[in-house]
C-alpha atoms as a PDB file:
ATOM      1  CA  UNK A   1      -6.460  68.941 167.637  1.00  0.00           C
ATOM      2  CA  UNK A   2      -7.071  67.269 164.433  1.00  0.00           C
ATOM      3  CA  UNK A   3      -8.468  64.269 163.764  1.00  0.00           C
ATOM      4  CA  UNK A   4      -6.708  61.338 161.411  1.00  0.00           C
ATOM      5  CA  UNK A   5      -8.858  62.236 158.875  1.00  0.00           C
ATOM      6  CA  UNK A   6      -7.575  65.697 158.620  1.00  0.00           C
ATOM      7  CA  UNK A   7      -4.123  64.913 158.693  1.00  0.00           C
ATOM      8  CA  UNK A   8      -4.626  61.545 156.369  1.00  0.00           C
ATOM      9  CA  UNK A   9      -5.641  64.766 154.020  1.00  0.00           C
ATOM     10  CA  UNK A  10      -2.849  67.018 154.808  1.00  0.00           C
ATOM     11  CA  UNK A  11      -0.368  63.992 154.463  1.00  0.00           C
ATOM     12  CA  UNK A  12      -2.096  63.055 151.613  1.00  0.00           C
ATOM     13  CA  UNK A  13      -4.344  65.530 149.434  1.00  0.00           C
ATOM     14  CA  UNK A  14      -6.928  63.398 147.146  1.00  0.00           C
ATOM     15  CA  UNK A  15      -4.970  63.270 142.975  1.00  0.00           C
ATOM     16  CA  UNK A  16      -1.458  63.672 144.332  1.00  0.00           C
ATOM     17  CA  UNK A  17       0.967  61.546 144.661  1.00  0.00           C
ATOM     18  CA  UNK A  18       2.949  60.663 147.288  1.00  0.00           C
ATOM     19  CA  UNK A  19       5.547  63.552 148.027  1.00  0.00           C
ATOM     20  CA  UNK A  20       8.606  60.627 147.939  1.00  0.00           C
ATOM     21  CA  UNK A  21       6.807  59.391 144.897  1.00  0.00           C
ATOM     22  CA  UNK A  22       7.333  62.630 143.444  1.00  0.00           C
ATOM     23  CA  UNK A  23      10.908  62.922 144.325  1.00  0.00           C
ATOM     24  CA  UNK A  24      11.992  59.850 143.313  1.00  0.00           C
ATOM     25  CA  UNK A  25      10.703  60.520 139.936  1.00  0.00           C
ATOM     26  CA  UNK A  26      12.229  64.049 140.072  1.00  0.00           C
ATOM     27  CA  UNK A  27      15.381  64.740 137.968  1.00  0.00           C
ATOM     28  CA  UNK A  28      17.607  67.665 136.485  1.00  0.00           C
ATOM     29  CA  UNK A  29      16.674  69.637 133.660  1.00  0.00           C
ATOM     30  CA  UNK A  30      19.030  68.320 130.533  1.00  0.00           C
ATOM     31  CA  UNK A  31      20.956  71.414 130.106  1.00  0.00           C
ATOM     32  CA  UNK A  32      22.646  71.344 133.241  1.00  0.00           C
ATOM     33  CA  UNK A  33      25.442  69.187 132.721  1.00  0.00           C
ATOM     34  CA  UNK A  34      26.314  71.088 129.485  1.00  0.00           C
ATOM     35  CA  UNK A  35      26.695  74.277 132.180  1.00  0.00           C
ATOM     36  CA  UNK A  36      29.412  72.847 133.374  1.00  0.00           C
ATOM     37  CA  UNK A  37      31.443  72.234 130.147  1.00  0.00           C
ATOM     38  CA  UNK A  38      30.832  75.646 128.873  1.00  0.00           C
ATOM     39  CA  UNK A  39      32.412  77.190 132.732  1.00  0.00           C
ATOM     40  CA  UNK A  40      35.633  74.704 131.490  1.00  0.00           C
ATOM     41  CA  UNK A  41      36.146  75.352 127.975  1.00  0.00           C
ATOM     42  CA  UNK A  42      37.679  79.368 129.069  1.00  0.00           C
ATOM     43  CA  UNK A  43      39.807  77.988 131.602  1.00  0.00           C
ATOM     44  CA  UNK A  44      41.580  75.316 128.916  1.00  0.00           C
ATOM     45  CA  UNK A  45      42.060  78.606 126.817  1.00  0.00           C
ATOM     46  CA  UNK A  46      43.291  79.997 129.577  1.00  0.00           C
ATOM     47  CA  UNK A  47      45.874  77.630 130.193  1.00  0.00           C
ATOM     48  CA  UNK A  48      46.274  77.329 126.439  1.00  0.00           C
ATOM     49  CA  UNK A  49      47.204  80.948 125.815  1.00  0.00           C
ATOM     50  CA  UNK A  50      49.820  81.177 129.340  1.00  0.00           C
ATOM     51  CA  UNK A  51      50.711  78.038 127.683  1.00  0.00           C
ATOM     52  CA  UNK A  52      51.638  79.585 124.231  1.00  0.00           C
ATOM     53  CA  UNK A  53      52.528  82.905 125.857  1.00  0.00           C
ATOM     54  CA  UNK A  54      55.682  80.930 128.029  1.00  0.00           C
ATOM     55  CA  UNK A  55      56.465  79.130 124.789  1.00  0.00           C
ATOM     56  CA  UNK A  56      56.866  82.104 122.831  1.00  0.00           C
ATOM     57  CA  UNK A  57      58.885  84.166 125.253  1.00  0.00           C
ATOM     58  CA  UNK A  58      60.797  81.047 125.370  1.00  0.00           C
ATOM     59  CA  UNK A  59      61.411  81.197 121.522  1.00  0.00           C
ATOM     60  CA  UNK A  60      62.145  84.731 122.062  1.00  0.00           C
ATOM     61  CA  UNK A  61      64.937  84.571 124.437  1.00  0.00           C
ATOM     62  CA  UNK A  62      66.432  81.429 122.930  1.00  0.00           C
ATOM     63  CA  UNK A  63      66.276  83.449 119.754  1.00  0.00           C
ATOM     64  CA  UNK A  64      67.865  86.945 121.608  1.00  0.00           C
ATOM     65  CA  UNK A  65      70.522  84.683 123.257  1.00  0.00           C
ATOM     66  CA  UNK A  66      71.304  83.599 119.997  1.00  0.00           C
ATOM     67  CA  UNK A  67      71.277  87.172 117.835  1.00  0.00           C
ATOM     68  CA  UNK A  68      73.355  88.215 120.903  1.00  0.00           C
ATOM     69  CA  UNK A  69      75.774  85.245 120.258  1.00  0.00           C
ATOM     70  CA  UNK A  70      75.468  86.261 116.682  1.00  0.00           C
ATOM     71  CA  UNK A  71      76.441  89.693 117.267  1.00  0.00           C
ATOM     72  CA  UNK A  72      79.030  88.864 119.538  1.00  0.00           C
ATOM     73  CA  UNK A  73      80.795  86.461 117.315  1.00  0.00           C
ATOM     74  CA  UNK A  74      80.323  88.544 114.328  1.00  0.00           C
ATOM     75  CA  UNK A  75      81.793  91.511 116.829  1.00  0.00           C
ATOM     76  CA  UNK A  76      84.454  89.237 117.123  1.00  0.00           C
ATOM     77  CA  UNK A  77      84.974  88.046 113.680  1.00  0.00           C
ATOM     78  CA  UNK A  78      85.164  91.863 112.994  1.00  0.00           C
ATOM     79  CA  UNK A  79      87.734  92.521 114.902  1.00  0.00           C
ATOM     80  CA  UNK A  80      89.755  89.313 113.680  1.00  0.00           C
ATOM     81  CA  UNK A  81      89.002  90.780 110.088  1.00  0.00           C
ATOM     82  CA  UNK A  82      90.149  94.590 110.917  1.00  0.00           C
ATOM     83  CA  UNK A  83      93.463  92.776 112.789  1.00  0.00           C
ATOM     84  CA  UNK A  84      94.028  90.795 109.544  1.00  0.00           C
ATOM     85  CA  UNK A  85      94.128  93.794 107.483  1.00  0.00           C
ATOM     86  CA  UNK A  86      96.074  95.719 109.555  1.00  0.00           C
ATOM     87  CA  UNK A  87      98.487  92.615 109.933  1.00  0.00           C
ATOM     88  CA  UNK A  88      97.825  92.400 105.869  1.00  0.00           C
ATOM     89  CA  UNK A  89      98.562  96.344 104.881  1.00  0.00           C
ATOM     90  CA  UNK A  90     101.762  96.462 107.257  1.00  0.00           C
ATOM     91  CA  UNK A  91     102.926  93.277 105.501  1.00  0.00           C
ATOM     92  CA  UNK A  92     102.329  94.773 101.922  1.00  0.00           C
ATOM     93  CA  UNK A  93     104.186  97.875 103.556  1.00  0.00           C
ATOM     94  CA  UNK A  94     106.968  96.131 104.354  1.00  0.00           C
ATOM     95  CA  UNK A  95     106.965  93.725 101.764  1.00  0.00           C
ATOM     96  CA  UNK A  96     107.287  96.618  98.881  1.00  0.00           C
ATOM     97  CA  UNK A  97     110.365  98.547 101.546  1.00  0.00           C
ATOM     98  CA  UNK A  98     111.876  95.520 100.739  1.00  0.00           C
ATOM     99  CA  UNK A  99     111.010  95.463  96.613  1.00  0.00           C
ATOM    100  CA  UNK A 100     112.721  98.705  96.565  1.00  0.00           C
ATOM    101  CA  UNK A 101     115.399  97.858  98.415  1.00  0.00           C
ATOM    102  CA  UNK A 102     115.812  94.714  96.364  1.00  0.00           C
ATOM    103  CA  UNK A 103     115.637  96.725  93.520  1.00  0.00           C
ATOM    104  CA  UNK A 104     118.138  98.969  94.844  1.00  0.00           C
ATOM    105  CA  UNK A 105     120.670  96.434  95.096  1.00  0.00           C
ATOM    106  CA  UNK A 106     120.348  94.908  91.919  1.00  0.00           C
ATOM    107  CA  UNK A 107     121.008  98.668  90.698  1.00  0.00           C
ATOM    108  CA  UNK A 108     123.954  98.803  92.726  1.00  0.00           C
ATOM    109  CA  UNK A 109     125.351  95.431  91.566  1.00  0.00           C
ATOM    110  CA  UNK A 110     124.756  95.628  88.052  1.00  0.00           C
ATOM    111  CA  UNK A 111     126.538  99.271  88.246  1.00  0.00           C
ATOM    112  CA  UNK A 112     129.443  97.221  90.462  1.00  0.00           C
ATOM    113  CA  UNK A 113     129.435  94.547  87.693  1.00  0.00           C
ATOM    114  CA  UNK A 114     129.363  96.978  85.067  1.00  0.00           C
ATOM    115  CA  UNK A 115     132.481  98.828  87.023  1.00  0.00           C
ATOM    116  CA  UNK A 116     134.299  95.424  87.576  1.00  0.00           C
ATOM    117  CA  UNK A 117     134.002  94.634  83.640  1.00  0.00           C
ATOM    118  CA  UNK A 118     135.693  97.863  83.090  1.00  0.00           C
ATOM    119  CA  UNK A 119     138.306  97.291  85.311  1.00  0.00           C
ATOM    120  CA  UNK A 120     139.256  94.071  84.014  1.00  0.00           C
ATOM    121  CA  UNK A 121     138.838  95.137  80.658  1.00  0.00           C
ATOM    122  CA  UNK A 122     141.139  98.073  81.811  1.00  0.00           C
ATOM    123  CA  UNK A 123     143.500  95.579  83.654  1.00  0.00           C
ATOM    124  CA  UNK A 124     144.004  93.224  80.425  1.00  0.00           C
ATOM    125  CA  UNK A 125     144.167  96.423  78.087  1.00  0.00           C
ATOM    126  CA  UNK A 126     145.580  99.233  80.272  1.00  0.00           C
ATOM    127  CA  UNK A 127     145.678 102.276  78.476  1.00  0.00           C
ATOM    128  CA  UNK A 128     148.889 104.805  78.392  1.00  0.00           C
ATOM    129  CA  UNK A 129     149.560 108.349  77.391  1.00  0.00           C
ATOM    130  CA  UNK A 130     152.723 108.500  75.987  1.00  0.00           C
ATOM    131  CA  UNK A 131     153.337 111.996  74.388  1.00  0.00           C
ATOM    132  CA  UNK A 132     151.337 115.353  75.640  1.00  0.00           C
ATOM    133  CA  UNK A 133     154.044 117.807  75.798  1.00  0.00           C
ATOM    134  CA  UNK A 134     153.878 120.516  72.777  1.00  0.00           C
ATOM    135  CA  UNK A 135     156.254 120.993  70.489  1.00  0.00           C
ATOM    136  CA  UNK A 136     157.662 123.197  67.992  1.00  0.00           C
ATOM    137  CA  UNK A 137     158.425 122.584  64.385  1.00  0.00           C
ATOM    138  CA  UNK A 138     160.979 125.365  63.141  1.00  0.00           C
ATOM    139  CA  UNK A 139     160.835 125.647  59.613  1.00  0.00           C
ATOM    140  CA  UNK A 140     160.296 122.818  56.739  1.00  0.00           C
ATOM    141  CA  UNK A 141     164.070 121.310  57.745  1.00  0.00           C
ATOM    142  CA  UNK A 142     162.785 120.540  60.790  1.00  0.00           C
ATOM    143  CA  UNK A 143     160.655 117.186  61.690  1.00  0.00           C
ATOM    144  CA  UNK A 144     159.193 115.303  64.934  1.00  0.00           C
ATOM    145  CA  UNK A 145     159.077 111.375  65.032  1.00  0.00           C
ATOM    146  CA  UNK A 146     158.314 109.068  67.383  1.00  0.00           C
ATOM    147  CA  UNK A 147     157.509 105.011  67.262  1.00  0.00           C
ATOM    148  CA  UNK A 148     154.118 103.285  66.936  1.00  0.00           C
ATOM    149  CA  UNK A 149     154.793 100.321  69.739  1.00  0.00           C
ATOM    150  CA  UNK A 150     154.406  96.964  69.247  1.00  0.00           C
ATOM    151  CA  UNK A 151     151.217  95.131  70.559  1.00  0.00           C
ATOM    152  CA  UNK A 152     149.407  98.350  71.211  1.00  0.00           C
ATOM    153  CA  UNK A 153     146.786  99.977  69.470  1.00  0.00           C
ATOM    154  CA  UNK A 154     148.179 103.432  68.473  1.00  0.00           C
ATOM    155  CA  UNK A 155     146.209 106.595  69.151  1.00  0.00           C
ATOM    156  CA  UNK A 156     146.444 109.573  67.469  1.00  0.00           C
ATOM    157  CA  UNK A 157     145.621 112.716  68.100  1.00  0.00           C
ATOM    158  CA  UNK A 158     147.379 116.203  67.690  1.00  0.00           C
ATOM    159  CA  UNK A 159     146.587 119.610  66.550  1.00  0.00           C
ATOM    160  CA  UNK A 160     148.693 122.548  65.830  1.00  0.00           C
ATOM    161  CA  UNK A 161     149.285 126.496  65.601  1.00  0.00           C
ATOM    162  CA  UNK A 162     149.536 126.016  61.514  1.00  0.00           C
ATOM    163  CA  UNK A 163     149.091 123.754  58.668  1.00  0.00           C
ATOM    164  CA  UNK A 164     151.103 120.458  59.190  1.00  0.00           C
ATOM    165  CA  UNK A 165     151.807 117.439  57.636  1.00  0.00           C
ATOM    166  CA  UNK A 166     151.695 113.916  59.521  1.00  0.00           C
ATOM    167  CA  UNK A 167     152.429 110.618  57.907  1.00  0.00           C
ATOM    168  CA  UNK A 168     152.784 106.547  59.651  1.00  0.00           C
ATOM    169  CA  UNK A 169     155.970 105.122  57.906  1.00  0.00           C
ATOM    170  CA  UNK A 170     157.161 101.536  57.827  1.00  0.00           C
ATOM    171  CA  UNK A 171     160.771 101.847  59.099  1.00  0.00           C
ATOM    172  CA  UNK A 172     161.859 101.040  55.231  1.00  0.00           C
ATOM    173  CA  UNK A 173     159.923 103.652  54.220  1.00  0.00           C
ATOM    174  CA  UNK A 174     161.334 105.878  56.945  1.00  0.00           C
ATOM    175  CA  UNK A 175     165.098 105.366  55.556  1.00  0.00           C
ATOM    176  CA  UNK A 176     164.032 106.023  51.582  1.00  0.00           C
ATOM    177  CA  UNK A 177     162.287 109.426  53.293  1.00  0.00           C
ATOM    178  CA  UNK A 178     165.702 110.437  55.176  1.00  0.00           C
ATOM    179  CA  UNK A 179     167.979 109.292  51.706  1.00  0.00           C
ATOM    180  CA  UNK A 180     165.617 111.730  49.922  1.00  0.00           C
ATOM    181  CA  UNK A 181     166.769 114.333  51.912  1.00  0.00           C
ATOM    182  CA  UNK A 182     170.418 113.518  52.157  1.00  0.00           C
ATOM    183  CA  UNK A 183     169.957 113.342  48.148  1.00  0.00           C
ATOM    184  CA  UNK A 184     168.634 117.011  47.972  1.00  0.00           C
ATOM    185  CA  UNK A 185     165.740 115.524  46.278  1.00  0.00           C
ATOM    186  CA  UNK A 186     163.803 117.651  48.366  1.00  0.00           C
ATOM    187  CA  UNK A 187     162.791 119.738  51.814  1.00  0.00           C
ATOM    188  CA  UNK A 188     162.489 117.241  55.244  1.00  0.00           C
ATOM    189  CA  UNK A 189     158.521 118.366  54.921  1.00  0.00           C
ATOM    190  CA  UNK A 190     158.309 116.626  51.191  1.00  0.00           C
ATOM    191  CA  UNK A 191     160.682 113.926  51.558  1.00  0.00           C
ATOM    192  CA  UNK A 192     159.316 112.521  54.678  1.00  0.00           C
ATOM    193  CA  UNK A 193     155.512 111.833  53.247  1.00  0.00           C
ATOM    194  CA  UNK A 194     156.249 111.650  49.274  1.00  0.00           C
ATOM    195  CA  UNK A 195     159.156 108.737  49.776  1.00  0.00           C
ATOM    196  CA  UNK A 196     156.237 106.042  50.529  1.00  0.00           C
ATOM    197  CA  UNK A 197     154.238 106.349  53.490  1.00  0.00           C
ATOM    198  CA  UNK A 198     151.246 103.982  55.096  1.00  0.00           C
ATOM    199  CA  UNK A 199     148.894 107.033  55.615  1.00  0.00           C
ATOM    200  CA  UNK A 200     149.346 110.636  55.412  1.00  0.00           C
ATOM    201  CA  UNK A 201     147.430 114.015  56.390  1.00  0.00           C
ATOM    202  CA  UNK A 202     148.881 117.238  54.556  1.00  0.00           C
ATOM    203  CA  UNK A 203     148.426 120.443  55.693  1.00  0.00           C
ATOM    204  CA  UNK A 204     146.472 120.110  58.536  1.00  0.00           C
ATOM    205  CA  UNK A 205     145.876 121.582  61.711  1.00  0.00           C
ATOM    206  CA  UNK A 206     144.617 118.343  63.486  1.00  0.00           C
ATOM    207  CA  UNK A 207     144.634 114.900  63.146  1.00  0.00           C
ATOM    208  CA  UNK A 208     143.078 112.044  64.945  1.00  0.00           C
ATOM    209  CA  UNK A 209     143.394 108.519  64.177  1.00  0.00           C
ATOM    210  CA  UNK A 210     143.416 104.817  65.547  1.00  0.00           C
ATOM    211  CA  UNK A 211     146.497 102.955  64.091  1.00  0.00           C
ATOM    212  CA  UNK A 212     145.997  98.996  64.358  1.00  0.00           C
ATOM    213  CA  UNK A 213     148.893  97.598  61.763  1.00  0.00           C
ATOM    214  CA  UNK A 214     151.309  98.104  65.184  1.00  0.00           C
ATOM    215  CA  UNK A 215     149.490  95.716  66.921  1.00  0.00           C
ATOM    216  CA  UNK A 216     151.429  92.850  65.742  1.00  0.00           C
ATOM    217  CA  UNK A 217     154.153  94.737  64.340  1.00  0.00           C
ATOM    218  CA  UNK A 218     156.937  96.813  65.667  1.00  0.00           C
ATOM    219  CA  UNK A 219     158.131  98.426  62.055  1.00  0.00           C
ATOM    220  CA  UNK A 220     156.714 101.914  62.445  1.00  0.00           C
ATOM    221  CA  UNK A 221     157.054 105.664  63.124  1.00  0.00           C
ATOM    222  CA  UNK A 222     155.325 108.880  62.799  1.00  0.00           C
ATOM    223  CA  UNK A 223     156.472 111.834  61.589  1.00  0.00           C
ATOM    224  CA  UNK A 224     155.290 115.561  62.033  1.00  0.00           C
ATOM    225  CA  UNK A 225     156.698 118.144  59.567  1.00  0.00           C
ATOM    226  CA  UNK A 226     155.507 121.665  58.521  1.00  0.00           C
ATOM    227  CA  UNK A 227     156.681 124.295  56.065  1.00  0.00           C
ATOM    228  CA  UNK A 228     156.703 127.040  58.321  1.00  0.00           C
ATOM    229  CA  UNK A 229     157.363 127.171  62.238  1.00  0.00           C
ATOM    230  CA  UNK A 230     154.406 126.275  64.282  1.00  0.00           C
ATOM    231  CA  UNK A 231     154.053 124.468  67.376  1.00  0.00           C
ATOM    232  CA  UNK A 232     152.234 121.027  68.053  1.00  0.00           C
ATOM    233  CA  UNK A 233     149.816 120.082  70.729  1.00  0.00           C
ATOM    234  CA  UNK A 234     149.882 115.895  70.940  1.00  0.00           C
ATOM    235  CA  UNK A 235     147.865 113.697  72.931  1.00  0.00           C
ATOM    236  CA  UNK A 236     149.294 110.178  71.429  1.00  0.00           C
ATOM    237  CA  UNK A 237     148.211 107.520  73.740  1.00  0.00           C
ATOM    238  CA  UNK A 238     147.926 103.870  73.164  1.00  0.00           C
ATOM    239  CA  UNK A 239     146.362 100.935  74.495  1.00  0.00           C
ATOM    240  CA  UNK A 240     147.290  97.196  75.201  1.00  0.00           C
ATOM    241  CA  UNK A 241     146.282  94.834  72.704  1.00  0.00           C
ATOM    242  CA  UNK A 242     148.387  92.350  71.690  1.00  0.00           C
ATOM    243  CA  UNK A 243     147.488  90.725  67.906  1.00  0.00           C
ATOM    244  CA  UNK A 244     147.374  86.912  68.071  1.00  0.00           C
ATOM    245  CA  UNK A 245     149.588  86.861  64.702  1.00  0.00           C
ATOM    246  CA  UNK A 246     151.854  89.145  63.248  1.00  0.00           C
ATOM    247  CA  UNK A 247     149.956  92.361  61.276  1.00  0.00           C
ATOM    248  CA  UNK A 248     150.733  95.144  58.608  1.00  0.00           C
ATOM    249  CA  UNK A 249     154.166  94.964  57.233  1.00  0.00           C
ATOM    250  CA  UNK A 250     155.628  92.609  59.646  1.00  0.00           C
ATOM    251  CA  UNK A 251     152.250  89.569  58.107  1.00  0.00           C
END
């Protein structure tokens, strides 16, 4: 056993202090509580980065939904467009079908105007043959005559196998030609354009002439006459068109 004097010095070893003495006055080293911020500070990154990482694939779908939107409405917009110009060509298609037919018709009614101005033109101055069958003149005794009508213009045209002569006589003029001949003053072919005559064509084998002075006027005649016997090949014809006042020999 030991004594109290051992175990006064066990308990309590000469220059030491007191063990509760000693940890009362014992503390942490400074650094330690720094420790503990520096275990932290990776964890906030941590958190941080997961933080930034969600955000961003956020942003990124947000931003794919919307290219798809994008796309899908511009998909849509190009089909819209490509039906437009479809729409847009088959219009101009049959809007120029419809140019040419428009300008068909207004061919065919300015030809069917053009035709109805004829026919009233015809209607008001109807047009007549009046002598085609051919004739012969049998020697210089011999003559063919025939009356310019009144309000008609007088066409005329005739040819023949030989020379012949064709004159347009008032009807005074026509008497002093046939009292030439009575008066053996001369052959039927001389008398009958050397007695006075309106116009004459000697010696010819064709004639043609418009004759107006009848228009107004019913105081002529034509006469063929030839030298020789030939035959003549008429194609008199006149047309309707009445003078306003009297003409020629009648004015």
């Amino acid at each position: 056993m030991m004594g109290p004097t051992e175990m006064e010095q066990i308990t309590t070893p000469a220059g030491q202090a007191p063990m509760e003495a000693q940890a009362e006055t014992y503390s942490h080293p400074p650094a330690a509580r720094p420790a503990r911020s520096v275990w932290g500070a990776p964890r906030a990154e941590s958190r941080e980065r997961r933080w930034w990482t969600i955000a961003l694939a956020a942003t990124l779908l947000v931003s794919a939904i919307g290219v798809g939107m994008l796309y899908a409405d511009d998909t849509g917009n190009q089909a819209s467009i490509r039906s437009l110009t479809t729409q847009n060509e088959s219009l101009t298609g049959r809007n120029q079908i419809l140019q040419d037919q428009l300008n068909t018709s207004q061919a065919n009614l300015t030809a069917t105007l053009g035709e109805l101005a004829k026919t009233k033109a015809d209607l008001e101055h109807p047009h007549l043959t009046i002598w085609n069958v051919p004739q012969q003149v049998k020697g210089s005794s011999w003559y063919l005559a025939g009356g310019d009508p009144d309000t008609f213009t007088y066409h005329l045209r005739a040819t023949s196998t030989g020379a012949m002569s064709v004159s347009i006589l008032t009807l005074e003029q026509w008497a002093a030609a046939n009292g030439c001949v009575d008066a053996g003053r001369g052959t039927t072919n001389y008398c009958m354009h050397h007695s006075g005559a309106v116009v004459s064509w000697l010696s010819v084998t064709s004639v043609t002439y418009d004759f107006h002075l009848a228009e107004g006027c019913a105081d002529y005649v034509s006469v063929f006459t030839s030298a020789a016997s030939i035959t003549i090949r008429p194609n008199v014809s006149v047309t309707y068109n009445p003078a306003s006042s009297a003409t020629g020999a009648c004015a």
